[in-house]
N, C-alpha and C. Protein backbone atom coordinates (compact mmCIF):
# COMPACT_ATOMS: atom_id res chain seq x y z
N UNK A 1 0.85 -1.18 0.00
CA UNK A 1 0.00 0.00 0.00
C UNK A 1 0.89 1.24 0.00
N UNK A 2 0.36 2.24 -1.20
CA UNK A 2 1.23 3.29 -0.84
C UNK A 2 0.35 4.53 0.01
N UNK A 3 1.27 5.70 -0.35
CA UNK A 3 0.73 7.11 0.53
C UNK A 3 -0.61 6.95 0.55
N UNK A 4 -1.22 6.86 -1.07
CA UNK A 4 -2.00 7.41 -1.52
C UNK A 4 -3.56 6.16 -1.42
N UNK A 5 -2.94 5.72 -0.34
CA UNK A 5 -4.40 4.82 0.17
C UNK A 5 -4.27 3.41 -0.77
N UNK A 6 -5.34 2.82 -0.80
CA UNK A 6 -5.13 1.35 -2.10
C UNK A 6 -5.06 1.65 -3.21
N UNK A 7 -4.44 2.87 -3.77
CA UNK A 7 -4.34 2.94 -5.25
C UNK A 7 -3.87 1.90 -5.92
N UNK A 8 -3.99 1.68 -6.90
CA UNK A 8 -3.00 -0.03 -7.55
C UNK A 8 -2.09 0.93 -8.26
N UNK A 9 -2.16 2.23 -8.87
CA UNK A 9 -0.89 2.90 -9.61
C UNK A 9 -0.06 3.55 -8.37
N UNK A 10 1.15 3.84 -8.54
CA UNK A 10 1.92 5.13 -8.29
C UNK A 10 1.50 6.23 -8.34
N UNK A 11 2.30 7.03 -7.65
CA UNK A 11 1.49 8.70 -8.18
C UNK A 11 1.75 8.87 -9.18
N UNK A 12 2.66 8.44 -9.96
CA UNK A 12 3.31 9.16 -11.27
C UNK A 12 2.34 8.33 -12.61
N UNK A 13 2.13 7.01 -12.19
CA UNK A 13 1.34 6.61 -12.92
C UNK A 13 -0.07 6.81 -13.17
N UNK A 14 -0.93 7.40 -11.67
CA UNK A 14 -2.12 7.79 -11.88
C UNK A 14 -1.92 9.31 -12.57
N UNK A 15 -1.33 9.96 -12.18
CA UNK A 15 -1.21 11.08 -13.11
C UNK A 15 -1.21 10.90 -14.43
N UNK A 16 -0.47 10.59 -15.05
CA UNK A 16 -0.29 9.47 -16.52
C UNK A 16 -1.99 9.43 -16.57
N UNK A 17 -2.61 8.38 -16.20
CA UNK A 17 -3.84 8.26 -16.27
C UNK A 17 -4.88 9.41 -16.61
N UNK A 18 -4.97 9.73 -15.61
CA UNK A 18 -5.79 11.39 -15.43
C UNK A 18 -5.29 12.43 -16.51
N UNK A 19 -4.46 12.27 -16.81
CA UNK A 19 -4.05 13.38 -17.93
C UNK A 19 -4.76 13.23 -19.12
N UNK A 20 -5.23 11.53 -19.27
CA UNK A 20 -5.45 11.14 -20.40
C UNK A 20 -6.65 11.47 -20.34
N UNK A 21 -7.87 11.72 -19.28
CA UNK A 21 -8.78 12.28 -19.14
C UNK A 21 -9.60 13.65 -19.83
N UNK A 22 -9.94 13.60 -21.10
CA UNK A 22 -10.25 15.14 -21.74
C UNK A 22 -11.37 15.76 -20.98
N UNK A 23 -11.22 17.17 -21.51
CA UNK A 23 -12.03 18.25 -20.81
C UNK A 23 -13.10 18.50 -22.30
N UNK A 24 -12.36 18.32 -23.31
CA UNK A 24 -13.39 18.78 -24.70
C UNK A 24 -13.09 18.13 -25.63
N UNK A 25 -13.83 18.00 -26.55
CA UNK A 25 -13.59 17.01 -28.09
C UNK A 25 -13.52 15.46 -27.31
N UNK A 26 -14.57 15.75 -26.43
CA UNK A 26 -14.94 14.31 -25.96
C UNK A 26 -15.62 13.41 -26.78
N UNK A 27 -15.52 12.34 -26.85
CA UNK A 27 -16.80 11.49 -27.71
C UNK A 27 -18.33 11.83 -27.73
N UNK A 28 -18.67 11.68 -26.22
CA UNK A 28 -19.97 12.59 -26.33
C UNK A 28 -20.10 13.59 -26.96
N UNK A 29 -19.10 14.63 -26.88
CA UNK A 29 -19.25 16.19 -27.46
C UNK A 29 -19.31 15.96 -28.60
N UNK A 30 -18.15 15.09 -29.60
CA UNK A 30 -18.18 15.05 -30.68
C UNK A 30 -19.81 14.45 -31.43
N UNK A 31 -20.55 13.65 -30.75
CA UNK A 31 -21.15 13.22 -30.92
C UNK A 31 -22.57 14.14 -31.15
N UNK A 32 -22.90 15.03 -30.31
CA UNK A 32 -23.55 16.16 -30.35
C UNK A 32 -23.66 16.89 -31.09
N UNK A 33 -21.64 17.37 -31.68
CA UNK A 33 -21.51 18.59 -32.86
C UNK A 33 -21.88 17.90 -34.06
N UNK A 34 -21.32 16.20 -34.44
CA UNK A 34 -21.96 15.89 -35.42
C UNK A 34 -23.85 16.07 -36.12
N UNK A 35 -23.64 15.59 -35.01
CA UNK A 35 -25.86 15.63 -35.13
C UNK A 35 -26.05 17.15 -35.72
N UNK A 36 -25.84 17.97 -34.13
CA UNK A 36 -25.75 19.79 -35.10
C UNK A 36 -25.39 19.96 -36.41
N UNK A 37 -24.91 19.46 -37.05
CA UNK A 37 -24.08 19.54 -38.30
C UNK A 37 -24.75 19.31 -39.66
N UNK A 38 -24.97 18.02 -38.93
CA UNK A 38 -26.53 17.62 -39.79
C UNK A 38 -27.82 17.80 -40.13
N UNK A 39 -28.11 18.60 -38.71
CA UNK A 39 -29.59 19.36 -38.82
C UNK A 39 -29.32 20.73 -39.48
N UNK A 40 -28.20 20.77 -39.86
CA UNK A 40 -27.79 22.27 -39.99
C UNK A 40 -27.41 23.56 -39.53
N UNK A 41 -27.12 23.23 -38.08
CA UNK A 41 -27.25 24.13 -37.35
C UNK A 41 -25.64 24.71 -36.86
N UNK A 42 -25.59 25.92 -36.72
CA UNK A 42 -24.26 27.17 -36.67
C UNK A 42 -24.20 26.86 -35.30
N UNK A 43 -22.57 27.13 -34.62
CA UNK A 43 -22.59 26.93 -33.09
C UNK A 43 -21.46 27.28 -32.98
N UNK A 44 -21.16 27.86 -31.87
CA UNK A 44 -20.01 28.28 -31.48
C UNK A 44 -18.99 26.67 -30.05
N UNK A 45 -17.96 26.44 -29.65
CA UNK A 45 -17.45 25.64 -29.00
C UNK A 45 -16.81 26.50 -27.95
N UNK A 46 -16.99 26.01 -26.32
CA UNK A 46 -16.45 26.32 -25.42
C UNK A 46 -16.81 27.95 -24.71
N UNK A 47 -17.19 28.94 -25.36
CA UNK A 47 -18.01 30.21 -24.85
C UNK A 47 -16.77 30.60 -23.71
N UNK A 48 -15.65 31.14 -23.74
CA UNK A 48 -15.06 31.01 -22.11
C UNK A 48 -15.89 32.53 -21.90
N UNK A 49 -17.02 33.28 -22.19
CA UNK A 49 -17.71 34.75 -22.05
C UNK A 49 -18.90 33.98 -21.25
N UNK A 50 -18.87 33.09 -21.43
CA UNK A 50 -20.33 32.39 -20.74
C UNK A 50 -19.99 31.54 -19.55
N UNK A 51 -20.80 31.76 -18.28
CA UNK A 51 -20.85 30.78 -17.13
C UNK A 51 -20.60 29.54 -17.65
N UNK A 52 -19.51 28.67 -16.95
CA UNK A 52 -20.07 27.64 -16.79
C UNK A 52 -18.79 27.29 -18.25
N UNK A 53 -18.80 27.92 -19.30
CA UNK A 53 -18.18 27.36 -20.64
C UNK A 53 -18.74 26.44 -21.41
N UNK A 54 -20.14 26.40 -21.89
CA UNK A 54 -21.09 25.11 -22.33
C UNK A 54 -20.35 24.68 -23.37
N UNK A 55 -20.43 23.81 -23.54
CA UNK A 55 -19.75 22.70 -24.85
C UNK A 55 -19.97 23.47 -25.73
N UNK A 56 -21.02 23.44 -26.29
CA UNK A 56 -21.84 24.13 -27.48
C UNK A 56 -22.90 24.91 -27.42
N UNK A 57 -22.74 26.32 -28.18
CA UNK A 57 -23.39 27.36 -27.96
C UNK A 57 -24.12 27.98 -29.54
N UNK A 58 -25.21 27.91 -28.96
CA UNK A 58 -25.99 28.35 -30.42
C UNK A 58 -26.60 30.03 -30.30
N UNK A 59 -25.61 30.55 -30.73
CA UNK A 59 -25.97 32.54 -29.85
C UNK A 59 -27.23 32.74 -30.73
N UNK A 60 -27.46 32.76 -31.64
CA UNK A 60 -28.52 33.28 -32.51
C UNK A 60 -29.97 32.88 -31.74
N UNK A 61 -29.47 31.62 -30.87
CA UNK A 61 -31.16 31.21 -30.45
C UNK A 61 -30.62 31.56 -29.10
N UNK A 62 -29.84 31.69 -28.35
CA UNK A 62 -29.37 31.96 -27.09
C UNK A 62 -29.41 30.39 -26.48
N UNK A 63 -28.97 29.33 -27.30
CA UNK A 63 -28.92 28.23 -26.31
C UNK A 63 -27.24 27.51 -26.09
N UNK A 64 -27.56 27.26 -24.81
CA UNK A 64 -26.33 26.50 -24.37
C UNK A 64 -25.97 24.96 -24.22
N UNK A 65 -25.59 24.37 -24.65
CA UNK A 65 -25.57 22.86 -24.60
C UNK A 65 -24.63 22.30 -23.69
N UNK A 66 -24.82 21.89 -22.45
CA UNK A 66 -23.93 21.20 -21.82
C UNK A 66 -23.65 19.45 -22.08
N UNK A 67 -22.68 19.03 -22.55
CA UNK A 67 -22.56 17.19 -23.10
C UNK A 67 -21.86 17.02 -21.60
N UNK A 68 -22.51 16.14 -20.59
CA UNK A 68 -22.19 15.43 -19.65
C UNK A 68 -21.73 14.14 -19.42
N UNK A 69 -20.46 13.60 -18.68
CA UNK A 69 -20.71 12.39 -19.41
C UNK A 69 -20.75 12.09 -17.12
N UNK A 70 -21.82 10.62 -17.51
CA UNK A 70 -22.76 10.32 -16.51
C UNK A 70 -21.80 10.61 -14.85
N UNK A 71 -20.67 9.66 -15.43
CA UNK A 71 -19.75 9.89 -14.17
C UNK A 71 -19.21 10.95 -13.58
N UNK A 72 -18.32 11.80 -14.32
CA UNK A 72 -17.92 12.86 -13.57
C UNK A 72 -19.28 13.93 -13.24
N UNK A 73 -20.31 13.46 -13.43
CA UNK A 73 -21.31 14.73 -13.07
C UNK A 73 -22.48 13.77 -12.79
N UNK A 74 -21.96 12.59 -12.14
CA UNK A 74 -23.06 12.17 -11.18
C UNK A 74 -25.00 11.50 -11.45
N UNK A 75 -24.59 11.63 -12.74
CA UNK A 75 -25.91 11.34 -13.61
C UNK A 75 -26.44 10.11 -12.39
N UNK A 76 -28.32 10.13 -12.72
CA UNK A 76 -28.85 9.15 -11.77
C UNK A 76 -29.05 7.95 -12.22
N UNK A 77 -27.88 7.67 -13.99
CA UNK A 77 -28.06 6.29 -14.31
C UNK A 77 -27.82 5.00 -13.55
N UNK A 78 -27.16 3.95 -14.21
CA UNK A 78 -26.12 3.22 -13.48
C UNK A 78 -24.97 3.74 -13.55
N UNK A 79 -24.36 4.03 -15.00
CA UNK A 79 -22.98 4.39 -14.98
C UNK A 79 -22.66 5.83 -13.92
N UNK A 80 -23.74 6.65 -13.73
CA UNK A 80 -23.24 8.01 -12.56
C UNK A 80 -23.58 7.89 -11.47
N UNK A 81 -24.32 6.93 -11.15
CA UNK A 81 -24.41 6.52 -9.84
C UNK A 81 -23.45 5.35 -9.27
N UNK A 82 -22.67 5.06 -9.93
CA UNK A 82 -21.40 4.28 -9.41
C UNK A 82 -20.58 5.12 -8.85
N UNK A 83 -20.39 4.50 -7.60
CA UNK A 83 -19.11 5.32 -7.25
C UNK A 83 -17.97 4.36 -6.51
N UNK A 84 -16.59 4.53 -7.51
CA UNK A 84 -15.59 3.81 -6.97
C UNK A 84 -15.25 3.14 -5.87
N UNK A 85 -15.24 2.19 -5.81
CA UNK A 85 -14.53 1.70 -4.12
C UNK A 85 -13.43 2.32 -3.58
N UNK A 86 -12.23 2.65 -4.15
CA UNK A 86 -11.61 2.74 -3.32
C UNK A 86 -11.02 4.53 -3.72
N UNK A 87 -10.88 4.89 -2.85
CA UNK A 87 -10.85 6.55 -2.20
C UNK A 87 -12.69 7.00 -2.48
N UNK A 88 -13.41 6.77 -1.67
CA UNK A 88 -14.96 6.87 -1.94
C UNK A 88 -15.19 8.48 -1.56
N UNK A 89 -14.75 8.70 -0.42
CA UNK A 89 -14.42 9.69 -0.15
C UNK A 89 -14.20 11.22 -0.95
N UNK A 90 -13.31 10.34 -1.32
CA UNK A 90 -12.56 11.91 -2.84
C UNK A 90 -13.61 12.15 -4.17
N UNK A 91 -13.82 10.76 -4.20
CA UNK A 91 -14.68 10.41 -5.73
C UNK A 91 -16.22 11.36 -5.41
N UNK A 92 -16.74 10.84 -3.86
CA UNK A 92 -18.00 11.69 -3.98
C UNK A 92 -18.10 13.54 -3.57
N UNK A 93 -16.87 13.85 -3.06
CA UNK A 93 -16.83 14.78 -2.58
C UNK A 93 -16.18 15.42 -3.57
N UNK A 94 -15.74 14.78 -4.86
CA UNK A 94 -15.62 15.32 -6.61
C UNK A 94 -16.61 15.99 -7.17
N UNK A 95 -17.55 14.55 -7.52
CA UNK A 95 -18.37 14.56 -7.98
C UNK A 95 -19.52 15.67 -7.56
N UNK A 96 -19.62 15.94 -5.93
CA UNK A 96 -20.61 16.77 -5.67
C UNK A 96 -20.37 18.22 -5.86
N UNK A 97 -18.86 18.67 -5.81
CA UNK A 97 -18.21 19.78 -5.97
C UNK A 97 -18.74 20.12 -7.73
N UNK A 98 -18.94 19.03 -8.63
CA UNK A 98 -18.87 19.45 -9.95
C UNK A 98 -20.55 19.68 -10.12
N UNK A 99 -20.95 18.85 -9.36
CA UNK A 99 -22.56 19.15 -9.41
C UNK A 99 -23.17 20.46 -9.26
N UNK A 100 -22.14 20.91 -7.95
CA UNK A 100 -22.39 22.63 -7.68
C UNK A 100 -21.82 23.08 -8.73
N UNK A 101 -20.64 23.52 -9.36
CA UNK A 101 -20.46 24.47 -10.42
C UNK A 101 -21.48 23.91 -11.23
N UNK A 102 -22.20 22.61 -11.67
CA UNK A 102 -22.90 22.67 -12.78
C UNK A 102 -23.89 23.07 -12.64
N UNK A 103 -24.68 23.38 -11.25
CA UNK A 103 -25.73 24.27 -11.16
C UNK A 103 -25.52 25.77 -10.55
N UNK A 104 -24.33 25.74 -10.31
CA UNK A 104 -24.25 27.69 -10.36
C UNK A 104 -24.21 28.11 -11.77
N UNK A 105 -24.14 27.32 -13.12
CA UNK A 105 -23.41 27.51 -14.19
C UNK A 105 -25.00 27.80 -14.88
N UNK A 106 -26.13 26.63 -14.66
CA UNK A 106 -27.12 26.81 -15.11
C UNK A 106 -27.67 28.01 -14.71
N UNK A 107 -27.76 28.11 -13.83
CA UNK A 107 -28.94 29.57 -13.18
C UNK A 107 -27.93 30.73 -13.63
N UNK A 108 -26.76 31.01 -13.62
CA UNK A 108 -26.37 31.66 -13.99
C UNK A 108 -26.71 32.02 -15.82
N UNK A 109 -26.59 31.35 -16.39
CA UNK A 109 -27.10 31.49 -17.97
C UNK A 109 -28.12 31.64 -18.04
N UNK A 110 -29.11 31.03 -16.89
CA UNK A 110 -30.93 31.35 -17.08
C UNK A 110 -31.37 32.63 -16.58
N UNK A 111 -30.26 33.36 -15.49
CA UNK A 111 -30.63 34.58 -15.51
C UNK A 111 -30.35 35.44 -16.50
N UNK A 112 -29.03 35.22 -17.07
CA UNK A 112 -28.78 36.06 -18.17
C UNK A 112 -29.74 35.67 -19.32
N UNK A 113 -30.69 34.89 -19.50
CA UNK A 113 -31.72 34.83 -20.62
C UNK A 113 -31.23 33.76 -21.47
N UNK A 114 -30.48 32.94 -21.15
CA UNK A 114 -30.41 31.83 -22.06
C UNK A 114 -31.07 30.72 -21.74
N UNK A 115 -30.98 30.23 -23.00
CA UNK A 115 -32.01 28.50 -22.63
C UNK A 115 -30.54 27.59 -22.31
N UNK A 116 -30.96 26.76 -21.88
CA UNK A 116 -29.98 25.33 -21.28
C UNK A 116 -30.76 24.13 -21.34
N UNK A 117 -29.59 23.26 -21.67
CA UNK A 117 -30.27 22.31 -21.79
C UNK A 117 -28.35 21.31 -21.32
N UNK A 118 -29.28 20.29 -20.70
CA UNK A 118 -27.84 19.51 -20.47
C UNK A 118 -28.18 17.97 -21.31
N UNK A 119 -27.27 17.59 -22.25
CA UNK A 119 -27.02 15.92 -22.79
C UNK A 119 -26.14 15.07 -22.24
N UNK A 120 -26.81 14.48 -21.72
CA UNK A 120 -25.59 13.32 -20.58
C UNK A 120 -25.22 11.99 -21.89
N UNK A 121 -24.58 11.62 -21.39
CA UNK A 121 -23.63 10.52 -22.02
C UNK A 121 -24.55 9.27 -22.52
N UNK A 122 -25.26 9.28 -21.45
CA UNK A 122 -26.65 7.47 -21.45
C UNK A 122 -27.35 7.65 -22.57
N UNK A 123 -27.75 9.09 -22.89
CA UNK A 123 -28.30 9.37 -24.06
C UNK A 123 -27.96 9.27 -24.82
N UNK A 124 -27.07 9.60 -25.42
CA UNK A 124 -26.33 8.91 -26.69
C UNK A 124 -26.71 8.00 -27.44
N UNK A 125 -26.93 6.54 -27.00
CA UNK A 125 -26.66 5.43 -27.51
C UNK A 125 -28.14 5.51 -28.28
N UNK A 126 -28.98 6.09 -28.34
CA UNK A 126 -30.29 6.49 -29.14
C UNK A 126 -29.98 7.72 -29.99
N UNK A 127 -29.12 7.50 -31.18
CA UNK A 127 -29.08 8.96 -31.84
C UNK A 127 -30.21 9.67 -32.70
N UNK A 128 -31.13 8.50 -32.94
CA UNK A 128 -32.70 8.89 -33.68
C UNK A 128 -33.39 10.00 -32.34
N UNK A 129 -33.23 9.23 -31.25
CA UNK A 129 -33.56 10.02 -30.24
C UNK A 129 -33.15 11.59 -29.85
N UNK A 130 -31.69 11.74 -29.64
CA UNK A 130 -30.76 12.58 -29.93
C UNK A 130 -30.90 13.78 -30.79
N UNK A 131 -31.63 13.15 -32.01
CA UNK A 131 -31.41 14.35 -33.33
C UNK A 131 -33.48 14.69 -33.33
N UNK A 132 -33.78 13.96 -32.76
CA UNK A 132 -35.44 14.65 -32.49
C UNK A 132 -35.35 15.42 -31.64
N UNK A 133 -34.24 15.57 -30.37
CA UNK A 133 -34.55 15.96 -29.48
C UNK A 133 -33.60 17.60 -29.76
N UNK A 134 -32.68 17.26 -30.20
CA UNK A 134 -31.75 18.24 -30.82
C UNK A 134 -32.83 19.29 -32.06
N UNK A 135 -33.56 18.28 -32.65
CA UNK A 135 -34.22 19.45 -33.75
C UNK A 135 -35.17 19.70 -33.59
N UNK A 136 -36.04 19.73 -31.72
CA UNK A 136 -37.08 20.34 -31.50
C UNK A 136 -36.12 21.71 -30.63
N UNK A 137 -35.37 21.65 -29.87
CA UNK A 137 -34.44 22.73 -29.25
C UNK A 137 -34.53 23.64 -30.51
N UNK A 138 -33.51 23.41 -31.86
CA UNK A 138 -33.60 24.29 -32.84
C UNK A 138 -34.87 25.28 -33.15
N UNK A 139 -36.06 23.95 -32.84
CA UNK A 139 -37.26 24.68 -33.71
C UNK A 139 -37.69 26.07 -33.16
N UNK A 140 -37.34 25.61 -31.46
CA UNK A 140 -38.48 26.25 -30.09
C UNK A 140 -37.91 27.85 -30.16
């Protein structure tokens, strides 16, 4: 056992790990901009002028798209309602920390007059679903 509780890596190796971890041009995300693409729709990536930094931003309609993926933001699937065995601790007291910026991030854009909408990861795997749901947002 090292410092760092039952980790099975090193520090140097979980770092390694975590690095490999993206923040954008995630699969989900990518997955999202494609669909947009297809319905036709103009969007801006990352907003750093906007709370929060939504994935994808459609200014003309004022909407913000947040792509979640279930785990790091706690989704109430199976996959975001897992939480690691070992450091349980860190993992939920992560996870709940990201939950708060993701709802200071929402109300913050809903006061400033934007629409929001968040796409978690579970969703995905229905892209017929996805692109109905994507091209009623456009319509509204």
């Amino acid at each position: 056992m090292n410092d760092r509780g039952s980790d099975v890596f090193d520090a140097a190796r979980r770092s390694a790990v975590m690095r490999r971890v993206k923040a954008r041009d995630t699969l989900p995300e990518m997955t999202v901009r494609r669909a947009l693409t297809r319905l036709g729709a103009r969007y801006r990536l990352h907003r750093k002028d906007l709370p929060g930094s939504p994935d994808v931003v459609l200014p003309g309609r004022r909407l913000a798209l947040f792509v979640h993926g279930c785990f790091w933001h706690g989704h109430d699937c199976a996959r975001g309602a897992r939480v690691p065995k070992q450091n349980r601790d860190y993992w939920t007291a992560k996870v709940a920390r990201n939950r708060a910026r993701d709802e200071a991030a929402v109300a913050a854009l809903q006061a400033a007059a934007w629409r929001v909408e968040t796409i978690w990861e579970c969703e995905l795997k229905d892209i017929a679903a996805l692109e109905g749901r994507l091209r009623a947002l456009l319509k509204s």
